[in-house]
Protein backbone atom coordinates (compact mmCIF):
# COMPACT_ATOMS: atom_id res chain seq x y z
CA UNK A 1 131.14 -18.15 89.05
CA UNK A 2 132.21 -16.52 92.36
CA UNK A 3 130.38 -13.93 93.62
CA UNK A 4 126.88 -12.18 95.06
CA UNK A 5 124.19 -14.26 92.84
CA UNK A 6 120.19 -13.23 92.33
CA UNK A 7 118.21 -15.66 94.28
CA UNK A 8 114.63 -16.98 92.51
CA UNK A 9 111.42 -16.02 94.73
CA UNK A 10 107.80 -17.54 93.90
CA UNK A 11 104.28 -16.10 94.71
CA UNK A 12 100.89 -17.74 93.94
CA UNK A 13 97.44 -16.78 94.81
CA UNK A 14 99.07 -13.38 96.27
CA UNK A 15 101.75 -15.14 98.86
CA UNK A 16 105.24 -16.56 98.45
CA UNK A 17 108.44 -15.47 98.97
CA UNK A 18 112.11 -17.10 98.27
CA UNK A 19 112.20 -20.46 97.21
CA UNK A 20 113.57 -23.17 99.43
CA UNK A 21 116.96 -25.20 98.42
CA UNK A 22 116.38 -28.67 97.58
CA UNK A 23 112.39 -28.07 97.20
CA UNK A 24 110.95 -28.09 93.82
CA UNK A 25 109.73 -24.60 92.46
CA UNK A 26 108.59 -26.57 89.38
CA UNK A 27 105.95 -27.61 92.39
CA UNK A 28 104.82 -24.61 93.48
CA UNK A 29 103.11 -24.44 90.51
CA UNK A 30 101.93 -27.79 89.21
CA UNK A 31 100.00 -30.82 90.31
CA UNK A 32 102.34 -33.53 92.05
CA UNK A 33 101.58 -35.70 88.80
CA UNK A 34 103.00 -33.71 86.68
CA UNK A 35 106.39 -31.45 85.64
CA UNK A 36 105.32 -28.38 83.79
CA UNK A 37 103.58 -25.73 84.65
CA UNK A 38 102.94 -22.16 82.54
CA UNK A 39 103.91 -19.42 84.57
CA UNK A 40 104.91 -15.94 84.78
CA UNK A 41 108.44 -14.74 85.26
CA UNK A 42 110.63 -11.68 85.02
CA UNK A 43 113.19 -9.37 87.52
CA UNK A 44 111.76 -7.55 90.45
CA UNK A 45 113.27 -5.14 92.69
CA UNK A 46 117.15 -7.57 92.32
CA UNK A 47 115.20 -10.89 92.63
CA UNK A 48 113.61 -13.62 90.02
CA UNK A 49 110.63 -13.70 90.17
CA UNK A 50 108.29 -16.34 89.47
CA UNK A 51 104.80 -15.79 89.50
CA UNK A 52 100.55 -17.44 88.47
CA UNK A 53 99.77 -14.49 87.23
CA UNK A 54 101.52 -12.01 85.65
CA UNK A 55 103.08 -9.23 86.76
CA UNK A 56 104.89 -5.97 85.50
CA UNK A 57 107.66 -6.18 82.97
CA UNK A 58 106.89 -10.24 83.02
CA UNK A 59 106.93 -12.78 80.61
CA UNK A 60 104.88 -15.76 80.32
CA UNK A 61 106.84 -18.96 79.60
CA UNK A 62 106.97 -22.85 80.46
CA UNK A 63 108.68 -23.84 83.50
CA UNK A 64 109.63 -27.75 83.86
CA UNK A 65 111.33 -30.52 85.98
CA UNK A 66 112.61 -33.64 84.81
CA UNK A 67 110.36 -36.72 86.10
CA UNK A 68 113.45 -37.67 87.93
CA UNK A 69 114.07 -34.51 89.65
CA UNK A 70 115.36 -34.88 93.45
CA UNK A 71 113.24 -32.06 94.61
CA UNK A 72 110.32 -33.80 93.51
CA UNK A 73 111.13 -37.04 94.62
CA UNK A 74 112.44 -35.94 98.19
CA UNK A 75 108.89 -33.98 98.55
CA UNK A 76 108.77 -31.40 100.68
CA UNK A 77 111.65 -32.99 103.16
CA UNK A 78 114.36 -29.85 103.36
CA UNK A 79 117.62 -30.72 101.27
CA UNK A 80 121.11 -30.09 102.76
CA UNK A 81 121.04 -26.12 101.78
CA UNK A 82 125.16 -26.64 100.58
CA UNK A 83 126.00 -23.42 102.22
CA UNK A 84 123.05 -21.69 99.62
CA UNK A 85 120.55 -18.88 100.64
CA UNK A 86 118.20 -20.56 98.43
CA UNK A 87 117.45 -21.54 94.60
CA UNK A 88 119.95 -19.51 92.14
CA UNK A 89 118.88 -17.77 88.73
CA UNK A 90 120.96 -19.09 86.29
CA UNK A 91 120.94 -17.84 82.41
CA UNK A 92 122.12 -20.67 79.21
CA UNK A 93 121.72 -19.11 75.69
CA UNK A 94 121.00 -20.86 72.48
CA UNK A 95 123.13 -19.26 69.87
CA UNK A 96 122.18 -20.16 66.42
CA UNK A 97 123.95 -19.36 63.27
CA UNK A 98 122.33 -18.27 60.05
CA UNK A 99 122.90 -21.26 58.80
CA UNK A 100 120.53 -22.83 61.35
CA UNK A 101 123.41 -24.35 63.26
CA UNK A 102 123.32 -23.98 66.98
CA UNK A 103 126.46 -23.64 69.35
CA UNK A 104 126.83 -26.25 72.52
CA UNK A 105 129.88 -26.49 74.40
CA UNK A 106 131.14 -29.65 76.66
CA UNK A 107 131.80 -29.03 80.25
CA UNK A 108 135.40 -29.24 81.52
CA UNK A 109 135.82 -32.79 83.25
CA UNK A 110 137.61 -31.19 86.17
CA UNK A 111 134.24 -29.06 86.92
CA UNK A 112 132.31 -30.13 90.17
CA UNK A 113 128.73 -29.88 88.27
CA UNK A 114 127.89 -31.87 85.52
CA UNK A 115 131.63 -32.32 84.15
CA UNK A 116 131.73 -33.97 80.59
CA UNK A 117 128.50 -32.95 79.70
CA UNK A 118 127.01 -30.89 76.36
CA UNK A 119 125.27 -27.59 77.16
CA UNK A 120 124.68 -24.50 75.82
CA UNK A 121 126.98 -21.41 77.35
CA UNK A 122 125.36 -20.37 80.68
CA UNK A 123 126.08 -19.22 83.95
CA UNK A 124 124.45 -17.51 87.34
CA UNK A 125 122.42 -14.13 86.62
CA UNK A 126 124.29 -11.55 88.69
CA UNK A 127 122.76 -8.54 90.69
CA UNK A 128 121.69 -5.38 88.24
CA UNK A 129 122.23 -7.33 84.89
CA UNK A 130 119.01 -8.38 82.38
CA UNK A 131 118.64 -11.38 81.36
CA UNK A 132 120.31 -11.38 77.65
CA UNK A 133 123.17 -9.60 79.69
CA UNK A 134 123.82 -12.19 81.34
CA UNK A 135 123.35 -14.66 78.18
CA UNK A 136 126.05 -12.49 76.10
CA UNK A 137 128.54 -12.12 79.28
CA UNK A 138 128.41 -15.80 79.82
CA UNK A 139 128.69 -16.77 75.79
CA UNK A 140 131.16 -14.33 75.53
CA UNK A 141 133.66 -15.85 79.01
CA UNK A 142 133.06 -19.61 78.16
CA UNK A 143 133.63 -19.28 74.26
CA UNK A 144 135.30 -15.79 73.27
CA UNK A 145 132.76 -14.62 71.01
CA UNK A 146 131.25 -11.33 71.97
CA UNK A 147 127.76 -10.12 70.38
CA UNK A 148 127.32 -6.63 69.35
CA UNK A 149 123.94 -5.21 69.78
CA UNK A 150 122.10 -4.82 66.56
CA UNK A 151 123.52 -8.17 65.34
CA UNK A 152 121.50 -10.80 67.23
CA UNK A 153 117.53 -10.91 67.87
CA UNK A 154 116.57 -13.65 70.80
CA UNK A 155 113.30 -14.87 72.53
CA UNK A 156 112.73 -16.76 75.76
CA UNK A 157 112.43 -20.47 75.38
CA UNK A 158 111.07 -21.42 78.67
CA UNK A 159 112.41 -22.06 82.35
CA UNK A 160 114.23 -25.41 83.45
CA UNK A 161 114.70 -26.70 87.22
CA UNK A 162 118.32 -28.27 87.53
CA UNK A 163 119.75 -29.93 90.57
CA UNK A 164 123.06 -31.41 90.89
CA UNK A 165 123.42 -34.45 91.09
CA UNK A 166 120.57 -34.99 88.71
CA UNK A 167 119.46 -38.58 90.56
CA UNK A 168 119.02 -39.06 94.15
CA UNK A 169 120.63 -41.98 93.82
CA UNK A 170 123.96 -40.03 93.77
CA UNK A 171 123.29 -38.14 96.91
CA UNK A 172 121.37 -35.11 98.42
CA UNK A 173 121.52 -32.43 96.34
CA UNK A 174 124.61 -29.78 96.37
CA UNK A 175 123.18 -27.23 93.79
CA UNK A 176 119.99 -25.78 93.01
CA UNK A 177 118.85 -23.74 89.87
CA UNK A 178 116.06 -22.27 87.88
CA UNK A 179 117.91 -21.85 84.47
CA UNK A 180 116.09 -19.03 81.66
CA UNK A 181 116.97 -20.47 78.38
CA UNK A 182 117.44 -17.43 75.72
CA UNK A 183 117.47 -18.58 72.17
CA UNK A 184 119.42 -16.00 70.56
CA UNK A 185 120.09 -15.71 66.62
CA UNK A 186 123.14 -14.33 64.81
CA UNK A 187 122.82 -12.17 61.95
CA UNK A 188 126.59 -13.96 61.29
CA UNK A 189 126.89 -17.13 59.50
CA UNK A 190 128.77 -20.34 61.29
CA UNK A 191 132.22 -19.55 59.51
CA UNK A 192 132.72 -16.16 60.59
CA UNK A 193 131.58 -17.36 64.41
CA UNK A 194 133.58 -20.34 64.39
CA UNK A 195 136.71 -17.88 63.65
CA UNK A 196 136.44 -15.69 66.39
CA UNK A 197 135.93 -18.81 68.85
CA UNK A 198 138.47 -18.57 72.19
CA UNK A 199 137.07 -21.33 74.62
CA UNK A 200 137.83 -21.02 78.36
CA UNK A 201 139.84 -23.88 79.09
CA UNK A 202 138.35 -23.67 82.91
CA UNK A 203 134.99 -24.60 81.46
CA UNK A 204 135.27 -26.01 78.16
CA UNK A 205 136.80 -29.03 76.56
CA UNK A 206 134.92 -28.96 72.73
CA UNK A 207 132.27 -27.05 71.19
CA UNK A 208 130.05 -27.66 68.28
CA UNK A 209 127.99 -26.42 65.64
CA UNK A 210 125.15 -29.35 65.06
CA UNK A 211 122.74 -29.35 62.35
CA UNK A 212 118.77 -28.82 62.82
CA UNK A 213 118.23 -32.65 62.09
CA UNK A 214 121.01 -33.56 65.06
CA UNK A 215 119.52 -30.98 67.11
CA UNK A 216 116.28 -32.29 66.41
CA UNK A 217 117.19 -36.05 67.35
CA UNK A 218 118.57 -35.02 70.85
CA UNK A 219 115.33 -33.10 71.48
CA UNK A 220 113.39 -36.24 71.22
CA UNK A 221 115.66 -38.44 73.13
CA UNK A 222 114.09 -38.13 76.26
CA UNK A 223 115.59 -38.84 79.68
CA UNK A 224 113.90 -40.56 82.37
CA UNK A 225 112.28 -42.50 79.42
CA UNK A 226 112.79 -46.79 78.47
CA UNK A 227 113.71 -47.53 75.17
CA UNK A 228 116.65 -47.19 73.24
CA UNK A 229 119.48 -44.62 74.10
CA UNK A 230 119.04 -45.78 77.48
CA UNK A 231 121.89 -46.80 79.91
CA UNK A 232 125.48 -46.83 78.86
CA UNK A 233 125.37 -47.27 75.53
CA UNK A 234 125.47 -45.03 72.43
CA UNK A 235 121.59 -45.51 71.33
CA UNK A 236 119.88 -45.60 67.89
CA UNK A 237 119.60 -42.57 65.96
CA UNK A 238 117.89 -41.68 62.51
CA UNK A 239 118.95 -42.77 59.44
CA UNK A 240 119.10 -39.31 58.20
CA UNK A 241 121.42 -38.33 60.66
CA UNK A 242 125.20 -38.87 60.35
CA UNK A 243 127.14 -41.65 62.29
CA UNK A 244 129.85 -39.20 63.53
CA UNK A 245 129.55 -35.33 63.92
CA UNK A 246 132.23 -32.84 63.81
CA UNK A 247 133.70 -30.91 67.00
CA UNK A 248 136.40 -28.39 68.34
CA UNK A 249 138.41 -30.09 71.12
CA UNK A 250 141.05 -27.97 73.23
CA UNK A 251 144.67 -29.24 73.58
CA UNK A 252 147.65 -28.20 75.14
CA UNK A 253 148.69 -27.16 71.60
CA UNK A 254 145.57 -25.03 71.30
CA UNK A 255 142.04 -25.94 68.98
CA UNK A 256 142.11 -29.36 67.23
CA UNK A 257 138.82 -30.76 64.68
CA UNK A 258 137.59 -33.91 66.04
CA UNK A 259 135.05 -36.69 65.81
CA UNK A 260 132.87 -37.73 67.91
CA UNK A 261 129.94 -40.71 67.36
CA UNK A 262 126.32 -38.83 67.42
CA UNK A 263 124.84 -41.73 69.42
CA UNK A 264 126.91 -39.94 72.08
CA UNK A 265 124.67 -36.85 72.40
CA UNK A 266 121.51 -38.90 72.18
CA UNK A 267 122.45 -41.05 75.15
CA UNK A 268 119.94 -40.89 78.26
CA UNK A 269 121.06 -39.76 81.39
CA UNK A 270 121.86 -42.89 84.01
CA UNK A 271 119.50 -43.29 86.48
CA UNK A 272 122.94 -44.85 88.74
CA UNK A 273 126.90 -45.54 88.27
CA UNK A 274 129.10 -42.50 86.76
CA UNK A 275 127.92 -40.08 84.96
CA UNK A 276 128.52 -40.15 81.11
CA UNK A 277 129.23 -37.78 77.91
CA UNK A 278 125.41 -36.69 76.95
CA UNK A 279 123.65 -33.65 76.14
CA UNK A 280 121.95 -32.38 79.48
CA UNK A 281 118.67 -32.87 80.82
CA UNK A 282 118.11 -29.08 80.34
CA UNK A 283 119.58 -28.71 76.74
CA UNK A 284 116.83 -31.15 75.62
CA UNK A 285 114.13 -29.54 77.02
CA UNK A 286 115.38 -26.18 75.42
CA UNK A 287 116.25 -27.64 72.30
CA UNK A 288 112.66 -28.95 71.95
CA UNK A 289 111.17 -25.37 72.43
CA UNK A 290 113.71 -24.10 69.39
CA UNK A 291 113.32 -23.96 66.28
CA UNK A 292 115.08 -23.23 63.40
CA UNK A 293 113.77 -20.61 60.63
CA UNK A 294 110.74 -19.20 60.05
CA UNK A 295 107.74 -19.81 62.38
CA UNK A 296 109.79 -20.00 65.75
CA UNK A 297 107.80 -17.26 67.09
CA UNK A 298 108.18 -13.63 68.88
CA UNK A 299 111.63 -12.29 68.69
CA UNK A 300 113.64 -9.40 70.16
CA UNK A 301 116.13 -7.34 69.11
């Protein structure tokens, strides 16, 4: 999205200050042998903050990398900055149906990041808005469906360092984001969602409404990892999941049901060569920090 975005800033042990394009933030906070780190994060004075400690009106949350992640592997060598101040805030939002269904949408293919690819609805975080703001404005432009307040609770799933490309074997990296994954669930069943749906054609090709047990398989398909579901191909999946899943394409002619094979979304993403239809990097990591029904922990209204 065009426009004035909210840059991330870090601080730990007291100091910091904007974080650097192309350098991890995920590193700020962790040990160079690993990708996680718990931190602290929330707005402050029209920046994102991320702190190690917390701080007022924060939230303490998970932030990760993948073990592939340029940043990490360039080290603290300064990326081409791509024209960008520095590392943008992005929001994505989980949005899961009473049913337990949750909505992800596939990128348009004529999109410069990530084309082709399964994620949830998301977008930069712009000046003055909150977080679930952002979350509903960008569900609500990619997909149509607009959230009224008292119908939805939601909780913060964690915080997820994304460069494109995703490999340094593509290239230096052109974009740079810390993206706050909001897992947000309707008081509205699948049906009566699926109804009011009005993709943006600029950024969507399909959506779909997969089960916990589908949801549950791409969470544990783990890129950056050997083993089946590697490479090119489709990959193994559980018996109890079904061969094919059902999706919403966009035509010319409007919204058509398709079929697409599930071994799709549990593909790996390539370490080299093109890029392929997959469920991101990201999505996985957020997916594996949901879950459906009871027991998924403090939520908002």
């Amino acid at each position: 999205m065009a426009g004035a975005r909210v840059l991330v800033h870090v601080r730990r042990a007291g100091a910091g200050g904007a974080a650097a394009f192309g350098q991890s933030v995920t590193g700020v906070f962790c040990p160079a042998h690993t990708d996680v780190a718990l931190v602290s994060c929330g707005l402050e004075r029209g920046r994102f903050l991320i702190s190690d400690v917390p701080f007022p009106g924060s939230t303490v949350t998970v932030l990760k990398r993948p073990p592939f992640c340029p940043a990490k592997l360039r080290g603290d060598a300064p990326g081409d900055r791509g024209g960008h101040a520095g590392v943008a805030a992005a929001v994505a939002v989980l949005l899961e149906a009473t049913c337990g269904h949750v909505l992800l949408t596939r990128r348009a293919t004529t999109l410069r990041h990530f084309p082709n690819v399964w994620v949830p609805p998301g977008g930069h975080l712009e000046p003055g808005e909150e977080l679930v703001a952002a979350g509903l404005r960008e569900l609500a432009e990619e997909t149509g469906l607009h959230l009224e307040p008292g119908t939805f609770s939601w909780r913060l799933l964690g915080l997820w360092e994304s460069l494109f490309p995703p490999s340094l074997s593509w290239g230096p990296p052109r974009c740079h984001h810390i993206v706050t994954y909001l897992g947000l669930r309707s008081a509205e069943p699948r049906q009566r969602l699926q109804a009011r749906l009005c993709p943006s054609p600029a950024e969507v090709s399909a959506v779909a409404w997969l089960e916990p047990p589908v949801l549950e398989a791409i969470a544990a398909t783990e890129d950056g990892a050997e083993g089946p579901g590697s490479g090119s191909g489709p990959g193994s999946f559980p018996s109890e999941v079904p061969a094919t899943i059902g999706i919403t394409e966009l035509s010319p002619d409007g919204l058509r049901s398709s079929r697409i094979a599930t071994g799709t979304l549990l593909r790996r993403a390539p370490e080299r060569g093109p890029d392929l239809e997959r469920v991101s990097t990201g999505t996985k990591f957020a997916l594996g920090r949901w879950r459906p029904g009871p027991g998924r922990g403090r939520e908002r209204e």
